[in-house]
PDB file of N, CA and C in Angstrom:
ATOM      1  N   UNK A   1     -12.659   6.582  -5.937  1.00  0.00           N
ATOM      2  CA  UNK A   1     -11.528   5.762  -5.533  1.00  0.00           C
ATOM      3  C   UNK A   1     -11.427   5.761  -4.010  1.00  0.00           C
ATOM      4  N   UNK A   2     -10.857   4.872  -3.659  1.00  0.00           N
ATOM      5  CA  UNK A   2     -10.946   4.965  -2.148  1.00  0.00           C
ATOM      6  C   UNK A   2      -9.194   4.789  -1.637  1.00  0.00           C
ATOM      7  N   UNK A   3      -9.247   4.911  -0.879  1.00  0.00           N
ATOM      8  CA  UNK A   3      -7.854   5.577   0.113  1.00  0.00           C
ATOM      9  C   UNK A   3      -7.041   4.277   0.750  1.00  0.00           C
ATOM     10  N   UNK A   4      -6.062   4.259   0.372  1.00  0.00           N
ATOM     11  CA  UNK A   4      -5.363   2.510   1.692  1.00  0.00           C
ATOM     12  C   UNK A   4      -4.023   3.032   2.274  1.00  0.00           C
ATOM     13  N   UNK A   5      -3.597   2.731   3.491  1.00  0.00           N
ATOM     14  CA  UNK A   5      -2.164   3.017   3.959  1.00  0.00           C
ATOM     15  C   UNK A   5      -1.961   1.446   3.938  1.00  0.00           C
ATOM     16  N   UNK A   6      -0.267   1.171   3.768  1.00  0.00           N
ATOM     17  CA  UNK A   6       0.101  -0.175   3.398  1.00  0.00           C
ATOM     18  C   UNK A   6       1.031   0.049   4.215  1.00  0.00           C
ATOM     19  N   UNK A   7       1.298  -0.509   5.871  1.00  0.00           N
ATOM     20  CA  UNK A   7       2.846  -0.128   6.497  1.00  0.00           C
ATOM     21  C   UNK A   7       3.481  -1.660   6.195  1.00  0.00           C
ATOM     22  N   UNK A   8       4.606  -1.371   5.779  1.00  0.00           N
ATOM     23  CA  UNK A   8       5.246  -2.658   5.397  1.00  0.00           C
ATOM     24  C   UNK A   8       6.905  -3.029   6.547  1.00  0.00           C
ATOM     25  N   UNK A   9       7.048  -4.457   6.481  1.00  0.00           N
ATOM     26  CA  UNK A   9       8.314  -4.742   7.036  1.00  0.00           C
ATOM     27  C   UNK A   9       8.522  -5.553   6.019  1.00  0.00           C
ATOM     28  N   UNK A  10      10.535  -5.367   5.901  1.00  0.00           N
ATOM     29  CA  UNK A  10      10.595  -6.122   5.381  1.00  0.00           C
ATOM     30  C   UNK A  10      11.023  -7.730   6.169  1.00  0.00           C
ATOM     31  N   UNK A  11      11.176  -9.130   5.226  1.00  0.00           N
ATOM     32  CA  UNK A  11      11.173 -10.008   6.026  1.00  0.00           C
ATOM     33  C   UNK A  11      12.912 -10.649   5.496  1.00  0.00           C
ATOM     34  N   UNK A  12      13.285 -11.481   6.057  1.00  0.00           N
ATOM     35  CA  UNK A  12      14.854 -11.688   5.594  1.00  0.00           C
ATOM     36  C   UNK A  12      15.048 -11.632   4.963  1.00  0.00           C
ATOM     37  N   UNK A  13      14.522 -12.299   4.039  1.00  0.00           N
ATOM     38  CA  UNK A  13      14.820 -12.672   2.364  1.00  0.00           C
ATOM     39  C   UNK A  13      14.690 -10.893   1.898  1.00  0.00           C
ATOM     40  N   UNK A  14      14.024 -10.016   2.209  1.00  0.00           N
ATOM     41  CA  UNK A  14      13.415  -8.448   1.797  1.00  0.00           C
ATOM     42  C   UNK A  14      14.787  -7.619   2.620  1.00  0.00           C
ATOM     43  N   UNK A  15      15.187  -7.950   3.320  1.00  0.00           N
ATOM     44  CA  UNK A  15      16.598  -7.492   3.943  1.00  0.00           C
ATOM     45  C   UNK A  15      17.868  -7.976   3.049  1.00  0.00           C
ATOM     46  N   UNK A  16      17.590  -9.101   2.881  1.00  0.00           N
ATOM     47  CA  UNK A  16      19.038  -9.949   2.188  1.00  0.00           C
ATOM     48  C   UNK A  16      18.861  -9.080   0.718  1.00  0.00           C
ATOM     49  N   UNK A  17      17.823  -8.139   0.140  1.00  0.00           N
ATOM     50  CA  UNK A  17      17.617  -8.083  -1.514  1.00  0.00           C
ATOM     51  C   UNK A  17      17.473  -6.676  -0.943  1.00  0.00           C
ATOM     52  N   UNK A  18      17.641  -5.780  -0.053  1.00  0.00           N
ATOM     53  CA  UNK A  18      17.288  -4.107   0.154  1.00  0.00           C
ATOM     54  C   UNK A  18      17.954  -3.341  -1.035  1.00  0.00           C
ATOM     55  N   UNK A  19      19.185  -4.112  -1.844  1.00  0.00           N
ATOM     56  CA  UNK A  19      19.371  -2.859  -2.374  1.00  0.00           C
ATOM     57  C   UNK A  19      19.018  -3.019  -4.008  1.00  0.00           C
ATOM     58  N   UNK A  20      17.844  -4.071  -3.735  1.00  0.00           N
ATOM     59  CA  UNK A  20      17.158  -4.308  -4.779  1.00  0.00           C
ATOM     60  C   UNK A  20      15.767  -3.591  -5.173  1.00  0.00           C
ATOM     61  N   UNK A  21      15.414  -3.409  -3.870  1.00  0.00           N
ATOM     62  CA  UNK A  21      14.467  -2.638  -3.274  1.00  0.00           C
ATOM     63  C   UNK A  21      13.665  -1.694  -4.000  1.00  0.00           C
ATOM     64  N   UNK A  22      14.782  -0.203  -4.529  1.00  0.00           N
ATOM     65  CA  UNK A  22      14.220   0.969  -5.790  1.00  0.00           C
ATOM     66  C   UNK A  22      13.817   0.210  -6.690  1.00  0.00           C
ATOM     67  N   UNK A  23      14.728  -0.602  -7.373  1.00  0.00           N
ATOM     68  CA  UNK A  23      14.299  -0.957  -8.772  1.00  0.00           C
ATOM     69  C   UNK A  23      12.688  -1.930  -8.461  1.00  0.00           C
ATOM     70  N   UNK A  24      12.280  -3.177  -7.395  1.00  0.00           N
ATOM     71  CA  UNK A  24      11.388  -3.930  -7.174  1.00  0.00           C
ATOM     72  C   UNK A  24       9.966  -2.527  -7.254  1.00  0.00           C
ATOM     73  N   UNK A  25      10.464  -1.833  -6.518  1.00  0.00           N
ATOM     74  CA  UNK A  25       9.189  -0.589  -6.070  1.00  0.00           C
ATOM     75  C   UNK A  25       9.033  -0.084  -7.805  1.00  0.00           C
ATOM     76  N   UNK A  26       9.588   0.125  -8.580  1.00  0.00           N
ATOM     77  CA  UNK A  26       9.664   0.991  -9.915  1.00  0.00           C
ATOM     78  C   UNK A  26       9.088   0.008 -10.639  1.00  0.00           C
ATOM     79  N   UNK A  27       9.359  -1.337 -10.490  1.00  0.00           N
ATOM     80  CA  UNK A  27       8.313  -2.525 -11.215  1.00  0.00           C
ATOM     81  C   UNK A  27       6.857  -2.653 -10.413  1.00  0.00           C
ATOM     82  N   UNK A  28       6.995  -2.651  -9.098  1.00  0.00           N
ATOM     83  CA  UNK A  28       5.656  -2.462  -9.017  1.00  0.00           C
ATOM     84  C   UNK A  28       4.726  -1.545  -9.351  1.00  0.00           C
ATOM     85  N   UNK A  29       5.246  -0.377  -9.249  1.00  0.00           N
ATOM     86  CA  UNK A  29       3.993   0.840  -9.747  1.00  0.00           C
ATOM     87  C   UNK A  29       3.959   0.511 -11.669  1.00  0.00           C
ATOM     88  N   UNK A  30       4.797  -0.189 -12.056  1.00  0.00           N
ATOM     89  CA  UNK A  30       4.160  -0.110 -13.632  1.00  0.00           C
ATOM     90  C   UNK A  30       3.843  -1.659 -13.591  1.00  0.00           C
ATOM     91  N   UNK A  31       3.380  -2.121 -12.874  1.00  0.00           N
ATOM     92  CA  UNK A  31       3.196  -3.244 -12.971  1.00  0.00           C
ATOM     93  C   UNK A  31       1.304  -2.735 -12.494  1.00  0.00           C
ATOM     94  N   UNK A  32       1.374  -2.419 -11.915  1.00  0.00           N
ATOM     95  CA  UNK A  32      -0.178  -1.406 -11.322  1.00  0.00           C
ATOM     96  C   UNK A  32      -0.838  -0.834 -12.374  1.00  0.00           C
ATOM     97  N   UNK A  33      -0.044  -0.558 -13.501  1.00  0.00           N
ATOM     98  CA  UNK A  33      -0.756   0.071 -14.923  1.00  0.00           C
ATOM     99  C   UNK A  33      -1.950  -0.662 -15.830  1.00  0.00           C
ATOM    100  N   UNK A  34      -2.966   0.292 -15.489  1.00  0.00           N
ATOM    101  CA  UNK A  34      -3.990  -0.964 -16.163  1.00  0.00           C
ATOM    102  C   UNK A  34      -4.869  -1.733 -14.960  1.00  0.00           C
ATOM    103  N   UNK A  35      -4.832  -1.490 -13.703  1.00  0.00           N
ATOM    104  CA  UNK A  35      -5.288  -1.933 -12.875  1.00  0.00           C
ATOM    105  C   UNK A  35      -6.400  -1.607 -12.048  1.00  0.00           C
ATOM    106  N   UNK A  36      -6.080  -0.095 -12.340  1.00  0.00           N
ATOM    107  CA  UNK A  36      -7.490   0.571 -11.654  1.00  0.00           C
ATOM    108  C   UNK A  36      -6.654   1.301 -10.116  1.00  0.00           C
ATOM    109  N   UNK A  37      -5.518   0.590  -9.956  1.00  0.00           N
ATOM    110  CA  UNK A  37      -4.757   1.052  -8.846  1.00  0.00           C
ATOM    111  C   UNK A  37      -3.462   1.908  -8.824  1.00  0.00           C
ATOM    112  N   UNK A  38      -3.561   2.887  -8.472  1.00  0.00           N
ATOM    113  CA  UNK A  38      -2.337   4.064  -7.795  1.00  0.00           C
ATOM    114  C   UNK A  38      -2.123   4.017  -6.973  1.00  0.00           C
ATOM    115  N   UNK A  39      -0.593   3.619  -7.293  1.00  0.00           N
ATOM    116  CA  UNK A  39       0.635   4.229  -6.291  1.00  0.00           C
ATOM    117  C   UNK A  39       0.753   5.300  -5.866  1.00  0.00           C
ATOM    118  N   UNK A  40       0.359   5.821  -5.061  1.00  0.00           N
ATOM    119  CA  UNK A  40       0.732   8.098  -4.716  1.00  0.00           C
ATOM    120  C   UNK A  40       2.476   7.580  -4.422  1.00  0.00           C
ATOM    121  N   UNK A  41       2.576   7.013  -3.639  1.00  0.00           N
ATOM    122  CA  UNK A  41       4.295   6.643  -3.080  1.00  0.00           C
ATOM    123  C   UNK A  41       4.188   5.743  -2.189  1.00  0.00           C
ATOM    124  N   UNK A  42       6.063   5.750  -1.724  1.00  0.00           N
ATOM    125  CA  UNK A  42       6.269   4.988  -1.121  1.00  0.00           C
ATOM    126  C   UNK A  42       7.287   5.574   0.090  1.00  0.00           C
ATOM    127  N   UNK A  43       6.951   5.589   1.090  1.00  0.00           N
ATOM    128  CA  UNK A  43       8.567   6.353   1.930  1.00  0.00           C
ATOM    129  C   UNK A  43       8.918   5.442   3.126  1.00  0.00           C
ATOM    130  N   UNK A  44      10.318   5.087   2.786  1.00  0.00           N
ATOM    131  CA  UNK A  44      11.279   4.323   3.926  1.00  0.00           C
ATOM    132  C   UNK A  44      10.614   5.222   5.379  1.00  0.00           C
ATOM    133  N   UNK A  45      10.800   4.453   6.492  1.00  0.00           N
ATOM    134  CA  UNK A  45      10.668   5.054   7.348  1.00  0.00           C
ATOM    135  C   UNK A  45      11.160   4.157   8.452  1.00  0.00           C
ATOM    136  N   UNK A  46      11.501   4.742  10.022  1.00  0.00           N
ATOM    137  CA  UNK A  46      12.377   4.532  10.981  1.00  0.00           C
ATOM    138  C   UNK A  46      11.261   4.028  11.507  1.00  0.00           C
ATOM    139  N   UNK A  47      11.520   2.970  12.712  1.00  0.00           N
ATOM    140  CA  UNK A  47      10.484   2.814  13.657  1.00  0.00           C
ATOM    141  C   UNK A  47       9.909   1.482  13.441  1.00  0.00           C
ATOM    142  N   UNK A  48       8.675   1.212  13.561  1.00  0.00           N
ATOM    143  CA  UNK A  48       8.307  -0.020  13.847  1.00  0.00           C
ATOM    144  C   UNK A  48       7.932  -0.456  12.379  1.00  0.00           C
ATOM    145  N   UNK A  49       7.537   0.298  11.477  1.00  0.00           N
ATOM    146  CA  UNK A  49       7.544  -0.564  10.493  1.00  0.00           C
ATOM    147  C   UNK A  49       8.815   0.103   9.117  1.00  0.00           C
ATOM    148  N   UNK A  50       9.032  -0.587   8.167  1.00  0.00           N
ATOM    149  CA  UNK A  50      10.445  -0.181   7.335  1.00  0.00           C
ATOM    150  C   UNK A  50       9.581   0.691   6.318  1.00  0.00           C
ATOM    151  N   UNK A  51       8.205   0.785   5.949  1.00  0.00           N
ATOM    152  CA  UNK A  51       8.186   1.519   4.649  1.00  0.00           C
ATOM    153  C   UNK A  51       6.661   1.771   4.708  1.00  0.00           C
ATOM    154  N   UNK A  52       6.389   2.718   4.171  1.00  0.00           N
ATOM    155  CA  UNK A  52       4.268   2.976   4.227  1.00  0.00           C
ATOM    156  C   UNK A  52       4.186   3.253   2.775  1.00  0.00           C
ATOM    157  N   UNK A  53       3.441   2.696   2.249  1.00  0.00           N
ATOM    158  CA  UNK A  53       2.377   2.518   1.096  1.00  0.00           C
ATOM    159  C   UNK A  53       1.660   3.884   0.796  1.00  0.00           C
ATOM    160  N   UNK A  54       0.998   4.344   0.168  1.00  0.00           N
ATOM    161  CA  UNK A  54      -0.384   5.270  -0.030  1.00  0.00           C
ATOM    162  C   UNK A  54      -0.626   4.878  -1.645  1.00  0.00           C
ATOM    163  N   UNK A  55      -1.794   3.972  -1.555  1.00  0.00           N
ATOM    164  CA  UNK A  55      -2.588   3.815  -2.778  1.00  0.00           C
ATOM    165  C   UNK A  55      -3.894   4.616  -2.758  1.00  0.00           C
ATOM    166  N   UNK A  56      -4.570   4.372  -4.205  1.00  0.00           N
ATOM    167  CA  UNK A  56      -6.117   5.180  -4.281  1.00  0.00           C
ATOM    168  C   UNK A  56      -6.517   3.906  -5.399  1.00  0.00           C
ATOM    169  N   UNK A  57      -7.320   3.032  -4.635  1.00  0.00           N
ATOM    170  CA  UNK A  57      -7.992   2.030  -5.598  1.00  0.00           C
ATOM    171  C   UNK A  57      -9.253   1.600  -5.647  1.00  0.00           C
ATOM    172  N   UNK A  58     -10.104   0.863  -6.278  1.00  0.00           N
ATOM    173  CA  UNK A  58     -11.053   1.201  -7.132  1.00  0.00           C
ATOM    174  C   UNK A  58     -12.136   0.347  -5.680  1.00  0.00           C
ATOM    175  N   UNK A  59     -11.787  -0.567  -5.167  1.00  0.00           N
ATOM    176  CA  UNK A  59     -12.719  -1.094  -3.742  1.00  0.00           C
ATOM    177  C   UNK A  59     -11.593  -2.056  -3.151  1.00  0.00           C
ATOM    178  N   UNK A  60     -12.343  -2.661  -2.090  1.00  0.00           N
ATOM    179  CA  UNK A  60     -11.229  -3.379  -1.087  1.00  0.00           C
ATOM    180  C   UNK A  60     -10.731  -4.971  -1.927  1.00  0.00           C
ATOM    181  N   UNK A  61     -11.866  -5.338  -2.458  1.00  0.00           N
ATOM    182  CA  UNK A  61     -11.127  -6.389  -3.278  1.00  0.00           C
ATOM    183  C   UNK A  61      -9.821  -6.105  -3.992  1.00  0.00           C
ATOM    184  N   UNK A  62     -10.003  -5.084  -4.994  1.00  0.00           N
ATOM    185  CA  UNK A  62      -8.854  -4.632  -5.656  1.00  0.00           C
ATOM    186  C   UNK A  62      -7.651  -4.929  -4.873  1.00  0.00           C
ATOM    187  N   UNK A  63      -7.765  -3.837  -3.879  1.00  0.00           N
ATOM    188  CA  UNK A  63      -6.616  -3.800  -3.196  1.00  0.00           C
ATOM    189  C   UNK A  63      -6.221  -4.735  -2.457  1.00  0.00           C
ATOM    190  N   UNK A  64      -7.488  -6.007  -1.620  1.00  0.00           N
ATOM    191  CA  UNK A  64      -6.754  -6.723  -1.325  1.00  0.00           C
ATOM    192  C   UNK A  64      -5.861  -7.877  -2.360  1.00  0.00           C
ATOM    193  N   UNK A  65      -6.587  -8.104  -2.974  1.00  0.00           N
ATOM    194  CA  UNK A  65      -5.566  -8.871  -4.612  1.00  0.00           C
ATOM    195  C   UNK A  65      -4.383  -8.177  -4.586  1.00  0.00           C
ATOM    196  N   UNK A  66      -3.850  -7.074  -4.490  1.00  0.00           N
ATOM    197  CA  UNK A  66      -2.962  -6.432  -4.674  1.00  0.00           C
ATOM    198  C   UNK A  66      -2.103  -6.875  -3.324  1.00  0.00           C
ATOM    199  N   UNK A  67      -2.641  -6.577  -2.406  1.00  0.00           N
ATOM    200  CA  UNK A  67      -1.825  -6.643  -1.432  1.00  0.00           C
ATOM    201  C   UNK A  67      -1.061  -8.275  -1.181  1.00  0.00           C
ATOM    202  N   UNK A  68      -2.220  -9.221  -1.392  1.00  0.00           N
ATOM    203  CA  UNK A  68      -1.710 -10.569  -0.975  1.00  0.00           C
ATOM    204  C   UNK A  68      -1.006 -11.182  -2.149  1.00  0.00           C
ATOM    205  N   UNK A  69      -0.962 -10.314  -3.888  1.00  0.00           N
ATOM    206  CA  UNK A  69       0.272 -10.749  -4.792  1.00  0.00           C
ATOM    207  C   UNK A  69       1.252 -10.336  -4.189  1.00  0.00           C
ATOM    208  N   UNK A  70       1.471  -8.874  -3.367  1.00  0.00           N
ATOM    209  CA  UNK A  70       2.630  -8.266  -2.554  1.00  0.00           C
ATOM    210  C   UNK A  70       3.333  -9.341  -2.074  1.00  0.00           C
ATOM    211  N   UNK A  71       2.286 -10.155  -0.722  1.00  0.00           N
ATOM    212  CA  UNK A  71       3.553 -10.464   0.053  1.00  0.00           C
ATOM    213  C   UNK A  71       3.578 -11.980  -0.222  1.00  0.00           C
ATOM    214  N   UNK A  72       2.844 -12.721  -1.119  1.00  0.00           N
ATOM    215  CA  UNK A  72       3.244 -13.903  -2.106  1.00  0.00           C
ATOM    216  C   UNK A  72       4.459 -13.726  -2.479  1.00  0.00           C
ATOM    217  N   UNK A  73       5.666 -12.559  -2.721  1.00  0.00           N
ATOM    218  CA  UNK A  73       6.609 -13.036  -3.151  1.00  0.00           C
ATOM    219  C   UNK A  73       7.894 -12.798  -1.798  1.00  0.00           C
ATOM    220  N   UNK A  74       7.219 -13.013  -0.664  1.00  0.00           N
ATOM    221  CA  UNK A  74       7.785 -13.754   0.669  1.00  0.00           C
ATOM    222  C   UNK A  74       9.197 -12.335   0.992  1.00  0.00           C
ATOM    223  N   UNK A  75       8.921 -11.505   0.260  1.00  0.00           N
ATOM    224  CA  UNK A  75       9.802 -10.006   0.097  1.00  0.00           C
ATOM    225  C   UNK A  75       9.648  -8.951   1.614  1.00  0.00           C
ATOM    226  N   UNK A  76       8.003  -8.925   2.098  1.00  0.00           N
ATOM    227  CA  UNK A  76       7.581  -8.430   2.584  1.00  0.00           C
ATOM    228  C   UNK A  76       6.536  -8.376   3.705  1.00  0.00           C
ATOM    229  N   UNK A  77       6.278  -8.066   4.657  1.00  0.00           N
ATOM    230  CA  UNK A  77       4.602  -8.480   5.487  1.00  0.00           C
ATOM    231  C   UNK A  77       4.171  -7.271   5.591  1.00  0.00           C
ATOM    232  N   UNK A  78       2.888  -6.860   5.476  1.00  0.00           N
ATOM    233  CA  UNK A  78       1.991  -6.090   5.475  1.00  0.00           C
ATOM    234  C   UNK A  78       0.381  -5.499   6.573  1.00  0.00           C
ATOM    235  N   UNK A  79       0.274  -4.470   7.090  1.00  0.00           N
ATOM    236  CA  UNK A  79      -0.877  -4.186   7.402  1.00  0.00           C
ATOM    237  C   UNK A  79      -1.250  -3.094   6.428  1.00  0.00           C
ATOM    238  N   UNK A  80      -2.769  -3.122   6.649  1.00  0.00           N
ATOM    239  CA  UNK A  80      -3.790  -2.413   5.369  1.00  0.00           C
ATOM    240  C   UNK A  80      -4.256  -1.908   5.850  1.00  0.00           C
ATOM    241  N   UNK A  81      -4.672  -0.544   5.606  1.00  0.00           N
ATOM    242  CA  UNK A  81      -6.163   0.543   6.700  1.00  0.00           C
ATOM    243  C   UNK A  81      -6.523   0.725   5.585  1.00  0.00           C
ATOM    244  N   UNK A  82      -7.755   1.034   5.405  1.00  0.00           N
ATOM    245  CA  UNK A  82      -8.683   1.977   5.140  1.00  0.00           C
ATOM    246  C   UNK A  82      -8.682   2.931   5.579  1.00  0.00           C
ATOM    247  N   UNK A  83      -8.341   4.764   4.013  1.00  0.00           N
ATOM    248  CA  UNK A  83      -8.065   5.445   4.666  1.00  0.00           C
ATOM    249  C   UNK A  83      -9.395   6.016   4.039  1.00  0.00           C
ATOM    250  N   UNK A  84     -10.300   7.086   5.002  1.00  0.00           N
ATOM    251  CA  UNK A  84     -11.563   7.922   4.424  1.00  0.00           C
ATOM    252  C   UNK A  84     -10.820   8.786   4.016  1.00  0.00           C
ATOM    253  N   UNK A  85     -10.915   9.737   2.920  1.00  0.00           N
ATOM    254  CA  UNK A  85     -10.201  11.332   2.168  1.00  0.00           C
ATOM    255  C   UNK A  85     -11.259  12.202   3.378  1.00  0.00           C
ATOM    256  N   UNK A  86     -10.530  13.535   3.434  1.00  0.00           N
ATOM    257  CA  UNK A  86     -11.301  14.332   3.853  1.00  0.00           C
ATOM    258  C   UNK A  86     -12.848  14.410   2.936  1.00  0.00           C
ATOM    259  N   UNK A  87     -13.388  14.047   2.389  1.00  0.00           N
ATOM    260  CA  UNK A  87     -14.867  13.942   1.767  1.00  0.00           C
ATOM    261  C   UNK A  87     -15.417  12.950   2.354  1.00  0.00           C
ATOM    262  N   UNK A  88     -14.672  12.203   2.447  1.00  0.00           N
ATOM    263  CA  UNK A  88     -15.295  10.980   2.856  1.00  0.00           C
ATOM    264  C   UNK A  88     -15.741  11.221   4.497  1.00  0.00           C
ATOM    265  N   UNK A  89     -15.051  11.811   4.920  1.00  0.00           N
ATOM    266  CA  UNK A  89     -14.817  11.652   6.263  1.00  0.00           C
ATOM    267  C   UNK A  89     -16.313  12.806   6.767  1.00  0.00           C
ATOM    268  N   UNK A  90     -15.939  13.845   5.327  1.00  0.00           N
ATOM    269  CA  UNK A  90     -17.294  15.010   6.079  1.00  0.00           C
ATOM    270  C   UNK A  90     -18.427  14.602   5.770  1.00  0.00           C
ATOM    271  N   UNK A  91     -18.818  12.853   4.902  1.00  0.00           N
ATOM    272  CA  UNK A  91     -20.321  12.450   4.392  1.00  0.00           C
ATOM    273  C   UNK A  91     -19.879  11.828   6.017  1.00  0.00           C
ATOM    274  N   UNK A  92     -19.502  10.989   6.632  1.00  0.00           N
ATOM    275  CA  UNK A  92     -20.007  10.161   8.126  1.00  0.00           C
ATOM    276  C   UNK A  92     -20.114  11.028   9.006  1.00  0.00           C
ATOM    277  N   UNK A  93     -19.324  12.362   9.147  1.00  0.00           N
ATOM    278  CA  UNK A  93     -19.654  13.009  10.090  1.00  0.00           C
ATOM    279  C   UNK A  93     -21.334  13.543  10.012  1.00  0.00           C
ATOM    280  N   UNK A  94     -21.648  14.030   8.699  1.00  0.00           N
ATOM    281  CA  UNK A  94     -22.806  15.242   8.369  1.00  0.00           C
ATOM    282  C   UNK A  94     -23.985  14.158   9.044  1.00  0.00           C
ATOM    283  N   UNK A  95     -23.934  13.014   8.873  1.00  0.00           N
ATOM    284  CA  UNK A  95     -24.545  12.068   9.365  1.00  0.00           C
ATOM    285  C   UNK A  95     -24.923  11.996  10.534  1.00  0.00           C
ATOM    286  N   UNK A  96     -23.882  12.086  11.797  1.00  0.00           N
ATOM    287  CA  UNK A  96     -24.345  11.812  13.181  1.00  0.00           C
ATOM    288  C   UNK A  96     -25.274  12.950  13.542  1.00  0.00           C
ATOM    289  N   UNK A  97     -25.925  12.245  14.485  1.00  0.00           N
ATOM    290  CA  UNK A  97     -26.734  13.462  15.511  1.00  0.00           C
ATOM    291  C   UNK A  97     -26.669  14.647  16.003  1.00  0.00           C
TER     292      UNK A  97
END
């Protein structure tokens, strides 16, 4: 499985519905069932963006499908990383010179 951070804002319409927010997040992770994709969580956060993601899904297609049903429902805008796990990270290192 591979690793994604999702920092999210929300956009007016995702402000005007915040305290809709728990319950939308509780449909999305069972809405993820059957997908090949995990939710680890989700945590509000201060600062430049309103909320960060941590999925573990199956390649980048997956997740991008996932991501662009996300902000299709005009709730939210999104950036995506690619995150390496520490394994991942010690196969590119063992690699260099």
């Amino acid at each position: 499985m591979a690793g994604y951070i999702v920092l999210g804002k929300y956009t007016r319409e995702g402000i005007e519905r915040i305290k809709d927010m728990p319950e939308i997040i509780k449909k999305h992770r069972a809405k993820l069932e059957g997908t090949g994709i995990r939710l680890i969580g989700t945590w509000c956060t201060l600062g430049q963006y309103d909320f960060v993601s941590i999925y573990d899904a199956p390649d980048d297609l997956a997740m991008a499908e996932r991501v662009i049903e996300t902000v299709q429902n005009g709730l939210v805008t999104t950036q995506t990383m690619r995150a390496l796990s520490e394994e991942e990270f010690a196969q590119v290192v063992s690699k260099l010179p």
